[in-house]
C-alpha atoms as a PDB file:
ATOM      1  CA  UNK A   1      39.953  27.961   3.022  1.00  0.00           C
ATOM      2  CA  UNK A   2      42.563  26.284   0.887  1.00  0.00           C
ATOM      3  CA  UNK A   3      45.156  27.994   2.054  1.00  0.00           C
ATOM      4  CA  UNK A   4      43.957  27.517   5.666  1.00  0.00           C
ATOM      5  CA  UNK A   5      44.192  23.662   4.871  1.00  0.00           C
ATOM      6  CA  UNK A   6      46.855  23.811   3.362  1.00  0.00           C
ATOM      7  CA  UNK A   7      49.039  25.037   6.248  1.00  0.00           C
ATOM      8  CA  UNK A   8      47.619  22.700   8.515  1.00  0.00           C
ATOM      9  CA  UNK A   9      48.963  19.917   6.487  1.00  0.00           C
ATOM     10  CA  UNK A  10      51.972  21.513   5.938  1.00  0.00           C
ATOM     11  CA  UNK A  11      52.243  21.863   9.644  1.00  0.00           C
ATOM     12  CA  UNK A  12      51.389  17.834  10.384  1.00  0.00           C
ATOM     13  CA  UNK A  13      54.043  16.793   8.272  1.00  0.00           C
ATOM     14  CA  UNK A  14      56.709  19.309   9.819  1.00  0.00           C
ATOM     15  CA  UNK A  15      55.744  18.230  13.531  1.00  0.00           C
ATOM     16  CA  UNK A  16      55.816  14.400  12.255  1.00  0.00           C
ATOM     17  CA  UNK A  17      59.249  14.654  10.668  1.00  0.00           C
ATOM     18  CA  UNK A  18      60.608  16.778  13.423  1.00  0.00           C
ATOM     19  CA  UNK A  19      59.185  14.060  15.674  1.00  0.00           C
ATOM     20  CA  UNK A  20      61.922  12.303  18.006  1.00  0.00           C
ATOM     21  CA  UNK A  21      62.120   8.800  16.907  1.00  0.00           C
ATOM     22  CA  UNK A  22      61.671   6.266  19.909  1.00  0.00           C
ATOM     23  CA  UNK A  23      65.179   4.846  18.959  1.00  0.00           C
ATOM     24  CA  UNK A  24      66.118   8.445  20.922  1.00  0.00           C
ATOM     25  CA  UNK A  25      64.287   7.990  23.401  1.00  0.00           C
ATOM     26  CA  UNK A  26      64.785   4.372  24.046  1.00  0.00           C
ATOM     27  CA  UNK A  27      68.632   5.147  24.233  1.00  0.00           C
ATOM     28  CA  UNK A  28      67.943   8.684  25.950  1.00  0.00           C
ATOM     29  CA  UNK A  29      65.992   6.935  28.853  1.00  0.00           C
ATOM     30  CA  UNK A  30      67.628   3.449  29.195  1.00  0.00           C
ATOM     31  CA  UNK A  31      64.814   1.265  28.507  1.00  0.00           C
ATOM     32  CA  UNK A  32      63.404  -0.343  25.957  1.00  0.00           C
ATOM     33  CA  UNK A  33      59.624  -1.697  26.814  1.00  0.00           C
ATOM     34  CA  UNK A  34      58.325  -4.359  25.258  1.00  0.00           C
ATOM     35  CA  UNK A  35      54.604  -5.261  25.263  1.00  0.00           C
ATOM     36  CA  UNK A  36      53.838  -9.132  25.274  1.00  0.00           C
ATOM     37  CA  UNK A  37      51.144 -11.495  25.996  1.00  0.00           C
ATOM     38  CA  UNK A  38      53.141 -14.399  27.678  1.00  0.00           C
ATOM     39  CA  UNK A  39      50.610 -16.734  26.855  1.00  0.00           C
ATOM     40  CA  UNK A  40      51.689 -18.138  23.249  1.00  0.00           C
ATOM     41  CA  UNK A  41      54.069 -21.078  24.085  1.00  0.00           C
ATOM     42  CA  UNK A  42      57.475 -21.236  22.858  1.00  0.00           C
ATOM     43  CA  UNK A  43      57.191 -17.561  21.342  1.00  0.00           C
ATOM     44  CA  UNK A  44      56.156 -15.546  24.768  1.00  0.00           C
ATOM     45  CA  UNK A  45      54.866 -17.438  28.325  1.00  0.00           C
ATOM     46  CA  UNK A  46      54.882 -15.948  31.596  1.00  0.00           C
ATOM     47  CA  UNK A  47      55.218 -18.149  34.596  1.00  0.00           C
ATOM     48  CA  UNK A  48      52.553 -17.326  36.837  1.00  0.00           C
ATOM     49  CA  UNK A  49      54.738 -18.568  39.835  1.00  0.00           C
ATOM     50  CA  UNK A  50      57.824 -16.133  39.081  1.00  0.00           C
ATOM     51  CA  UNK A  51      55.757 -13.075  36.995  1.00  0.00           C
ATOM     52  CA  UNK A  52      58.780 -13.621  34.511  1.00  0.00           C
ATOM     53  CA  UNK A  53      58.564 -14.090  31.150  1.00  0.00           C
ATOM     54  CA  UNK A  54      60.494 -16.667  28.880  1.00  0.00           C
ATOM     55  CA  UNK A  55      60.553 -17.952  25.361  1.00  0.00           C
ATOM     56  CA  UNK A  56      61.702 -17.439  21.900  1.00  0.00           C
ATOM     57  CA  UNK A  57      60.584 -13.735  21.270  1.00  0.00           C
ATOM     58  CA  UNK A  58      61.819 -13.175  24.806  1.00  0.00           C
ATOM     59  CA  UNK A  59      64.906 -14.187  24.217  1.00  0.00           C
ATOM     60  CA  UNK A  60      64.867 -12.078  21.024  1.00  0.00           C
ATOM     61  CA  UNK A  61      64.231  -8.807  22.825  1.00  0.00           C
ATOM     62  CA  UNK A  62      66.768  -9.566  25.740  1.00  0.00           C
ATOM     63  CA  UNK A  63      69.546  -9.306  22.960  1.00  0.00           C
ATOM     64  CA  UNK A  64      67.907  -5.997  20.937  1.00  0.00           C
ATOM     65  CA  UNK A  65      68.128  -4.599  24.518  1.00  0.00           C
ATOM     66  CA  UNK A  66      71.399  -5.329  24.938  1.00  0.00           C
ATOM     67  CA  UNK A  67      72.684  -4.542  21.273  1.00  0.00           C
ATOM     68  CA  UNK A  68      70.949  -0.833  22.147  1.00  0.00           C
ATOM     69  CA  UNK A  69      72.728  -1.038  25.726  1.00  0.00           C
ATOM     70  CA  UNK A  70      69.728  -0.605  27.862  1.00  0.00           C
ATOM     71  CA  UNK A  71      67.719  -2.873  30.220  1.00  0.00           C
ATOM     72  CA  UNK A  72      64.295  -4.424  28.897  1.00  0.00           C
ATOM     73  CA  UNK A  73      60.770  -3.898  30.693  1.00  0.00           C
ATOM     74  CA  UNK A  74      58.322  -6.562  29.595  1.00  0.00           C
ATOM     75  CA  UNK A  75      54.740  -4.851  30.063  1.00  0.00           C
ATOM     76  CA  UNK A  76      52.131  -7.025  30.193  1.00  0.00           C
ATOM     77  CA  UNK A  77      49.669  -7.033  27.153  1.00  0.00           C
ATOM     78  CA  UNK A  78      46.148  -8.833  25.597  1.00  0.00           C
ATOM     79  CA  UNK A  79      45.453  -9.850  21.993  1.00  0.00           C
ATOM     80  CA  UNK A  80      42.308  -7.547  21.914  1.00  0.00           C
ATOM     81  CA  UNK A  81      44.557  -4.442  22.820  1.00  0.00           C
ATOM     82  CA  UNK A  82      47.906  -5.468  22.109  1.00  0.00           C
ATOM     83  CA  UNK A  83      48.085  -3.080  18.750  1.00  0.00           C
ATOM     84  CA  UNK A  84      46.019  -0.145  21.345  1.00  0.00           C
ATOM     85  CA  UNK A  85      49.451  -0.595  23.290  1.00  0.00           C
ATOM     86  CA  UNK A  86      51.409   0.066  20.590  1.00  0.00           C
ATOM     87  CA  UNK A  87      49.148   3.584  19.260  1.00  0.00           C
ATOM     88  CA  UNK A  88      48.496   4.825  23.337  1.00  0.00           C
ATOM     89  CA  UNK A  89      52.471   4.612  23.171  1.00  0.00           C
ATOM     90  CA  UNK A  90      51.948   1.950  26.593  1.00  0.00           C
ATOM     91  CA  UNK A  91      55.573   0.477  24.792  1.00  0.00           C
ATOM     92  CA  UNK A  92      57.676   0.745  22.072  1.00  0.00           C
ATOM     93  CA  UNK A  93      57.248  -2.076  20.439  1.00  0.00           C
ATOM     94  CA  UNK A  94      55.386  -5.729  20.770  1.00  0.00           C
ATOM     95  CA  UNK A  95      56.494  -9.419  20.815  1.00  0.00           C
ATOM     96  CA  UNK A  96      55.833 -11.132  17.541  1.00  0.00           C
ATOM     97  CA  UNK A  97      52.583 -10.791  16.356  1.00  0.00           C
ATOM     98  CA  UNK A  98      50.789 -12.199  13.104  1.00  0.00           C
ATOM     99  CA  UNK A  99      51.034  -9.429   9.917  1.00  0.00           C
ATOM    100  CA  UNK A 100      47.219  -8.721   8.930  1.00  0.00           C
ATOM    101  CA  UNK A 101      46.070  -5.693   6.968  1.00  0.00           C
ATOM    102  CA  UNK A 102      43.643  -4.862   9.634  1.00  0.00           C
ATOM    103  CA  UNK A 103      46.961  -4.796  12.408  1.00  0.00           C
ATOM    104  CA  UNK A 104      48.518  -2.199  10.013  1.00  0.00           C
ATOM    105  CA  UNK A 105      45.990   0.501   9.266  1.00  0.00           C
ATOM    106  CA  UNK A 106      47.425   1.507  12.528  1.00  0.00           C
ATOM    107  CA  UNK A 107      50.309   0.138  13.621  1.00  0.00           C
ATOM    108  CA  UNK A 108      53.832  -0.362  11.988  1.00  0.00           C
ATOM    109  CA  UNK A 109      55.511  -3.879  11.368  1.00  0.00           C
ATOM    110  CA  UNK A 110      59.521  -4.948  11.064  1.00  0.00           C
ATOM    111  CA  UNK A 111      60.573  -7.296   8.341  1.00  0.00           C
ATOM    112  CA  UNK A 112      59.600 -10.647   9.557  1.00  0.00           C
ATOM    113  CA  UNK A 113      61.613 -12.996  10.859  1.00  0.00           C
ATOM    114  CA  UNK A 114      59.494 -16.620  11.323  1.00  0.00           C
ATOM    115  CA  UNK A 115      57.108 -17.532   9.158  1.00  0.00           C
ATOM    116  CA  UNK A 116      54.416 -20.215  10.160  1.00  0.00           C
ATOM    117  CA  UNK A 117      50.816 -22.569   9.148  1.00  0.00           C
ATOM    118  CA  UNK A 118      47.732 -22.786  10.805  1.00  0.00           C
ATOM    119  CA  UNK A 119      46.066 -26.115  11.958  1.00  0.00           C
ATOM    120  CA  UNK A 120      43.216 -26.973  14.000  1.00  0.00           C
ATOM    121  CA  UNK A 121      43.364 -29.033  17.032  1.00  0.00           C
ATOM    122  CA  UNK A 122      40.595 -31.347  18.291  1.00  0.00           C
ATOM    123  CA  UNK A 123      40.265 -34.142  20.909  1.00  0.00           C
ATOM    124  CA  UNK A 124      42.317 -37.061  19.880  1.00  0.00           C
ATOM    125  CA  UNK A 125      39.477 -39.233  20.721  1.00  0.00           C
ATOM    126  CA  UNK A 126      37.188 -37.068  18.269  1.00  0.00           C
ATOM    127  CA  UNK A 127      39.743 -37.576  14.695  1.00  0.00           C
ATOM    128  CA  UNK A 128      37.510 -39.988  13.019  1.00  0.00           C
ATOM    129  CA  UNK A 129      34.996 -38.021  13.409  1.00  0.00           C
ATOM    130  CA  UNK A 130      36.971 -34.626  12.508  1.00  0.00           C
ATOM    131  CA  UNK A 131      39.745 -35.520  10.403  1.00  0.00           C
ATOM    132  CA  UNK A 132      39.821 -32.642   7.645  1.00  0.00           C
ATOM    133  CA  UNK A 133      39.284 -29.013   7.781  1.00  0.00           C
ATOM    134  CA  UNK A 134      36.026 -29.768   6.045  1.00  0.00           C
ATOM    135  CA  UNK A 135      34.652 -31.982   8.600  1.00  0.00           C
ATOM    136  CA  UNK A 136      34.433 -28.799  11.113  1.00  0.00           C
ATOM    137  CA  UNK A 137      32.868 -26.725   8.776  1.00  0.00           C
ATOM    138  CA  UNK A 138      29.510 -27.426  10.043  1.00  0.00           C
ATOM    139  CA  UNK A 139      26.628 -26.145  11.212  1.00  0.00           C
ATOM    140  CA  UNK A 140      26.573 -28.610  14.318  1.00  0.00           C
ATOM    141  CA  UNK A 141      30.494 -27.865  15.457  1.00  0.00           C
ATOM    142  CA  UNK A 142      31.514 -25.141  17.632  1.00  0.00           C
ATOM    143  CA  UNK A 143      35.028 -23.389  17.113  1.00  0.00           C
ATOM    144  CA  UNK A 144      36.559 -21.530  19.905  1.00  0.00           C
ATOM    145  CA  UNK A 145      38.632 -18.594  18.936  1.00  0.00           C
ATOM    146  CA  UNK A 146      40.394 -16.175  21.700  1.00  0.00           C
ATOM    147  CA  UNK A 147      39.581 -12.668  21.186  1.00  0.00           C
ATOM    148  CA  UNK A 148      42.193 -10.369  19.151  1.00  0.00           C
ATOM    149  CA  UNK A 149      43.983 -13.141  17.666  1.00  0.00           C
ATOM    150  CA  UNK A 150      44.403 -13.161  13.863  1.00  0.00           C
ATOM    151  CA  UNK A 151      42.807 -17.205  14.127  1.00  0.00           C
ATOM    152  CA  UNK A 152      39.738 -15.581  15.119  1.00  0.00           C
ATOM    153  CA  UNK A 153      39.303 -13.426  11.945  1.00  0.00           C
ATOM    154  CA  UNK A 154      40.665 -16.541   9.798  1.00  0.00           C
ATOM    155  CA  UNK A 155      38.122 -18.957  11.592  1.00  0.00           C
ATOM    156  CA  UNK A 156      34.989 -16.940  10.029  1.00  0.00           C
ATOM    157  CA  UNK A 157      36.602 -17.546   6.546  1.00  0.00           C
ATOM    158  CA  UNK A 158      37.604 -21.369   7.414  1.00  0.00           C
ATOM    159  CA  UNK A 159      34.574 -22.224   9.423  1.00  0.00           C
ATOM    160  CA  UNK A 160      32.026 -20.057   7.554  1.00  0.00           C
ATOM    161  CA  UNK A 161      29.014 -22.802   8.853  1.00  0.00           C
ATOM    162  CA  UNK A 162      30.227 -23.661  12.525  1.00  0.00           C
ATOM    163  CA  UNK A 163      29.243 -21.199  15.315  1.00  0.00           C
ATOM    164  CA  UNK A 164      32.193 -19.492  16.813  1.00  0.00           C
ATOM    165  CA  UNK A 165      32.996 -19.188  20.439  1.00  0.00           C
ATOM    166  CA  UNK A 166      35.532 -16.378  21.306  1.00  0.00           C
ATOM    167  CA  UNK A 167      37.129 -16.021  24.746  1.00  0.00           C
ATOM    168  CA  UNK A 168      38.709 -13.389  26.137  1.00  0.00           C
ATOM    169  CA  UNK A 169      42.495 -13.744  27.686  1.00  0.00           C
ATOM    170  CA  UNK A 170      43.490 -15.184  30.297  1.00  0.00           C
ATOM    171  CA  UNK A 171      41.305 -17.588  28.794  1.00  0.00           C
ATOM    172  CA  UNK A 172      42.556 -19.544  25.821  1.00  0.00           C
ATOM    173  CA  UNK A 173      40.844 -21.083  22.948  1.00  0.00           C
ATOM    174  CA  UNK A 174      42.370 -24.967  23.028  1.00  0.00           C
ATOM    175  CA  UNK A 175      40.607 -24.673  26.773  1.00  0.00           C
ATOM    176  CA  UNK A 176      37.510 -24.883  25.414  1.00  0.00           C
ATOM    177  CA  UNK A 177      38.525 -28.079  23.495  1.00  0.00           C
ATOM    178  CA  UNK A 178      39.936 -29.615  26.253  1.00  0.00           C
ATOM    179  CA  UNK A 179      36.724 -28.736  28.668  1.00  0.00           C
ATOM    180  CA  UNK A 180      34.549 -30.344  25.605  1.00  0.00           C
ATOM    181  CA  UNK A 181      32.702 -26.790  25.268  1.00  0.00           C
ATOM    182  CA  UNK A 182      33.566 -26.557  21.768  1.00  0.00           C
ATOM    183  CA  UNK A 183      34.910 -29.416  18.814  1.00  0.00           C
ATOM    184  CA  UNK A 184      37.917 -27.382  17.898  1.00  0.00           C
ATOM    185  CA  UNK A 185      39.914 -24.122  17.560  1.00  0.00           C
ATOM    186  CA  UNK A 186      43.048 -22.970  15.147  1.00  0.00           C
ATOM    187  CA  UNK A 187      46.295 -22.028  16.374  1.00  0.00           C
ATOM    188  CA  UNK A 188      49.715 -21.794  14.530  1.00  0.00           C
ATOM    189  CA  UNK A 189      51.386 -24.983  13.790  1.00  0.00           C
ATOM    190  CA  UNK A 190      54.115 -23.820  16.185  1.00  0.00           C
ATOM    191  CA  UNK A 191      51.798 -23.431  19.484  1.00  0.00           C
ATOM    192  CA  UNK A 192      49.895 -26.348  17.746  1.00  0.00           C
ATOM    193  CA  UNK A 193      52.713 -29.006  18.105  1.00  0.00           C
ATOM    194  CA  UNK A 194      53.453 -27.928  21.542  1.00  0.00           C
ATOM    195  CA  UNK A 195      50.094 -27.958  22.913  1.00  0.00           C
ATOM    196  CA  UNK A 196      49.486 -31.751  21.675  1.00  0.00           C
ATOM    197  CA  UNK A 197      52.827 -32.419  23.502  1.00  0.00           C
ATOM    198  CA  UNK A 198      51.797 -30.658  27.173  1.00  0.00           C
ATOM    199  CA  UNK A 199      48.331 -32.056  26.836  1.00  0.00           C
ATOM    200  CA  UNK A 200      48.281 -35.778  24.793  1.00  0.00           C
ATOM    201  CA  UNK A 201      44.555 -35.516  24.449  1.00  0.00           C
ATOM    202  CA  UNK A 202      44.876 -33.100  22.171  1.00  0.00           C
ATOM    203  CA  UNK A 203      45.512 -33.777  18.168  1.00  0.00           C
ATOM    204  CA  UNK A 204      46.429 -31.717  15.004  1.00  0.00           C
ATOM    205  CA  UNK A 205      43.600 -32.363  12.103  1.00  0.00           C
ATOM    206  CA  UNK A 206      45.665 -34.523   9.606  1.00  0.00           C
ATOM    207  CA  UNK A 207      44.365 -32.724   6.959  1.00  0.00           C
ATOM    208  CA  UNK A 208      47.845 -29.797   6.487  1.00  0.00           C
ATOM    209  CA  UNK A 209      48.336 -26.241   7.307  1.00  0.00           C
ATOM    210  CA  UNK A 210      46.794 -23.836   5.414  1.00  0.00           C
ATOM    211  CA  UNK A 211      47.242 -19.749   5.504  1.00  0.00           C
ATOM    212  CA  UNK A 212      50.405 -19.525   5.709  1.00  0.00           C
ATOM    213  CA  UNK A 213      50.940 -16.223   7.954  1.00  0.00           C
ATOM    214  CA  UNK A 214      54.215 -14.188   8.931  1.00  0.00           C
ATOM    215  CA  UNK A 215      55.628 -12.773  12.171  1.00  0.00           C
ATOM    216  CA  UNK A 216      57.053  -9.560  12.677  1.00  0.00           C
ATOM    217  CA  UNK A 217      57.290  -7.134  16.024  1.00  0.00           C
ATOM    218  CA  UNK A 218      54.927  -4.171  15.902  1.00  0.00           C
ATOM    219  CA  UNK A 219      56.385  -0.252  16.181  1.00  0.00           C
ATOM    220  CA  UNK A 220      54.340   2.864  16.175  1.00  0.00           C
ATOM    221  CA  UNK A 221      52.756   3.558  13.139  1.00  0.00           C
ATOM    222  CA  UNK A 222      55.385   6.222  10.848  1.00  0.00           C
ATOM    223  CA  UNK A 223      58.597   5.809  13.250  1.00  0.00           C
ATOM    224  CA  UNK A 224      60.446   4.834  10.333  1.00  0.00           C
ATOM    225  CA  UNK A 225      64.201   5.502  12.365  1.00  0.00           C
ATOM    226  CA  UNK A 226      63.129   2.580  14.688  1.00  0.00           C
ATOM    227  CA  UNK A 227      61.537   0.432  12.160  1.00  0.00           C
ATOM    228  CA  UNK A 228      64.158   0.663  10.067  1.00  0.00           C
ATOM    229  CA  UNK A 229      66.765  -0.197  12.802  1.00  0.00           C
ATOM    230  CA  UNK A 230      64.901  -2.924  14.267  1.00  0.00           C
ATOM    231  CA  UNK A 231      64.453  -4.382  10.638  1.00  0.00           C
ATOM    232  CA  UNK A 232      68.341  -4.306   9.762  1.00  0.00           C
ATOM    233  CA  UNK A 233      68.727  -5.320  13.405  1.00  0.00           C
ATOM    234  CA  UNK A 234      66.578  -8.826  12.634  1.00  0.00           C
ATOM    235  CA  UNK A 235      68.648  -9.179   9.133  1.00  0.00           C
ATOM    236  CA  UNK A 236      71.882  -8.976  10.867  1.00  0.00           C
ATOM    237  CA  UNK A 237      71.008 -11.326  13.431  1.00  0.00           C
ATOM    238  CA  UNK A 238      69.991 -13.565  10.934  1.00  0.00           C
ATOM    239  CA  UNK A 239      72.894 -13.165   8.907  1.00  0.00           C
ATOM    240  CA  UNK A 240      74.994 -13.864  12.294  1.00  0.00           C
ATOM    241  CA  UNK A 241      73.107 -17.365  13.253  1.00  0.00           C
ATOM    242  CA  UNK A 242      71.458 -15.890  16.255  1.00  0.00           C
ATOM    243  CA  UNK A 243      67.979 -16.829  14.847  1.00  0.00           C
ATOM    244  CA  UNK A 244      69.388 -20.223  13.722  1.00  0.00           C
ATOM    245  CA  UNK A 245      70.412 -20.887  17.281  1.00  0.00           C
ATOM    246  CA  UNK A 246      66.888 -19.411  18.630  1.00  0.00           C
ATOM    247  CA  UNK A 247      65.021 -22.298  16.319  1.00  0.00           C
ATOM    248  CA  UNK A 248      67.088 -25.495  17.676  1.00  0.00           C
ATOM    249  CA  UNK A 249      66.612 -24.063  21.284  1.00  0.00           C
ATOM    250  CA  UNK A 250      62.972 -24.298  20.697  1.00  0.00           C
ATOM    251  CA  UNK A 251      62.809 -26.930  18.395  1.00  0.00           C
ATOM    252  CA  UNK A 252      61.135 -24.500  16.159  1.00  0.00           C
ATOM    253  CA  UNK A 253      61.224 -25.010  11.940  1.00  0.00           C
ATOM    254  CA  UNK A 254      63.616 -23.122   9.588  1.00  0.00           C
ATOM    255  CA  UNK A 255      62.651 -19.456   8.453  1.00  0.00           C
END
C-alpha cells in the first residue's frame, strides 16, 4: 500500500513539474487574459457605455502584454469568484487584488506592488455622530460589506457588534450608505478618497486607516515560471519609473 502511494505521489510531482507554465502558453497562443472586476475606481472600472475597461491596474496589464508581445483580453470577473477564475483556469492571472491567507490556500500571488489603509466612509451629514471607528461598533449600526471583498472579512473583526449587510456585485457597498440602508462600509483609502470626491455626501471617518493591506496580481496556484516572471517584471518596472508615472496619473500615494 506504501508503495502504491508512494508512486502516486511520485507521479503528481512529475506531471506538475513537467507541467507547461502559462508563460508558454500565453506566448504560444498570443494572449494574455486578464480577469478583472472593473468596479474598484482608479485601480479597474469598466464603462458601462463603451464595455471597456480603464484604470491603474489596466494600464498595468496593457504594458505586461506588450513587454510579452501579445494582445490583452480583459474577462470580466466578481469578488466572490474572482480567485475560482484564477483555479477553473477562466484567465491567467487577475487585476490587483488584496493578499489574505484565505486568497492563497489556493491561489498564487506576485510581489506586490501598492500597498494601501482601510477607512470607513459614512454620510457627511452623520460625522458627529460617527466620527471614530469605535462609534460604528455598535449594536444599533449597520455596515454594508460587498461580497468576496477582503473588507468584508475585516468588517467582522472591526465591527464585531454592528450587523453586517453584504451585497453581491454589481451592487456595491458605499450604495448602501448613500441609499441610507446602512451607517457605513470600509473600503481602501484609495477607492475611499475617490468616492468622497464623485459623491460629496460621502466622508472618510477622521479617526486614520488601520490594516494596512498589500496588492499583488493573482496566478495559478504552483506556476512558479509565470510568477516568477511577472514578479521580476513588477520590480523592473519599478526600477524603470513606470509605476512612479502610474501613481501621479492617478493621483495615487507612493509605494
Amino acid at each position: 500500500m506504501r508503495k502504491i502511494f508512494a508512486l502516486i505521489t511520485l507521479l503528481i510531482m512529475t506531471t506538475a513539474a513537467n507541467a507547461e507554465s502559462k508563460l508558454e502558453i500565453i506566448k504560444k497562443n498570443g494572449e494574455l487574459r486578464v480577469g478583472t472586476t472593473g468596479d474598484w475606481d482608479p485601480m479597474s472600472m469598466k464603462d458601462p457605455a463603451t464595455n471597456k475597461y480603464k484604470g491603474f491596474d489596466i494600464d498595468v496589464m496593457r504594458e505586461l502584454a506588450k513587454d510579452l508581445g501579445v494582445k490583452v483580453k480583459f474577462v470580466p470577473a466578481e469578488w466572490k469568484t474572482i480567485v475560482a477564475g484564477i483555479t477553473a483556469d477562466r484567465y491567467d492571472i487577475s487585476t490587483s487584488v488584496t493578499k489574505t491567507p484565505k486568497r492563497a490556500e489556493v491561489a498564487g500571488f506576485t510581489t506586490t506592488y501598492y500597498k494601501y489603509g482601510t477607512v470607513p466612509l459614512v454620510l457627511k451629514k452623520n460625522l458627529n455622530k460617527f466620527s471614530t471607528w469605535n462609534s460604528l461598533n455598535n449594536k444599533n449600526v449597520t455596515i454594508a460589506t460587498t461580497l468576496g471583498t477582503s473588507q468584508e472579512e475585516k468588517a467582522k473583526e472591526f465591527f464585531p457588534k454592528s450587523k453586517l449587510k453584504s451585497v453581491e456585485a454589481p451592487a456595491r457597498d458605499f450604495q448602501e450608505v448613500l441609499a441610507g440602508r446602512a451607517d457605513g462600509n470600509i473600503t481602501s483609502s484609495t477607492e475611499a478618497n475617490k468616492l468622497v470626491i464623485k459623491y460629496p455626501q460621502l466622508a472618510i471617518v477622521p479617526d486614520g486607516e488601520k490594516n494596512p493591506a498589500f496588492l499583488a496580481m493573482m496566478v495559478p496556484k504552483g506556476d512558479k515560471t509565470w510568477n516568477d516572471y511577472v514578479s521580476k517584471w513588477i520590480k523592473s518596472k519599478k526600477s524603470s519609473g513606470f509605476f512612479k508615472n502610474l501613481l501621479t496619473k492617478y493621483n495615487l500615494k507612493s509605494l
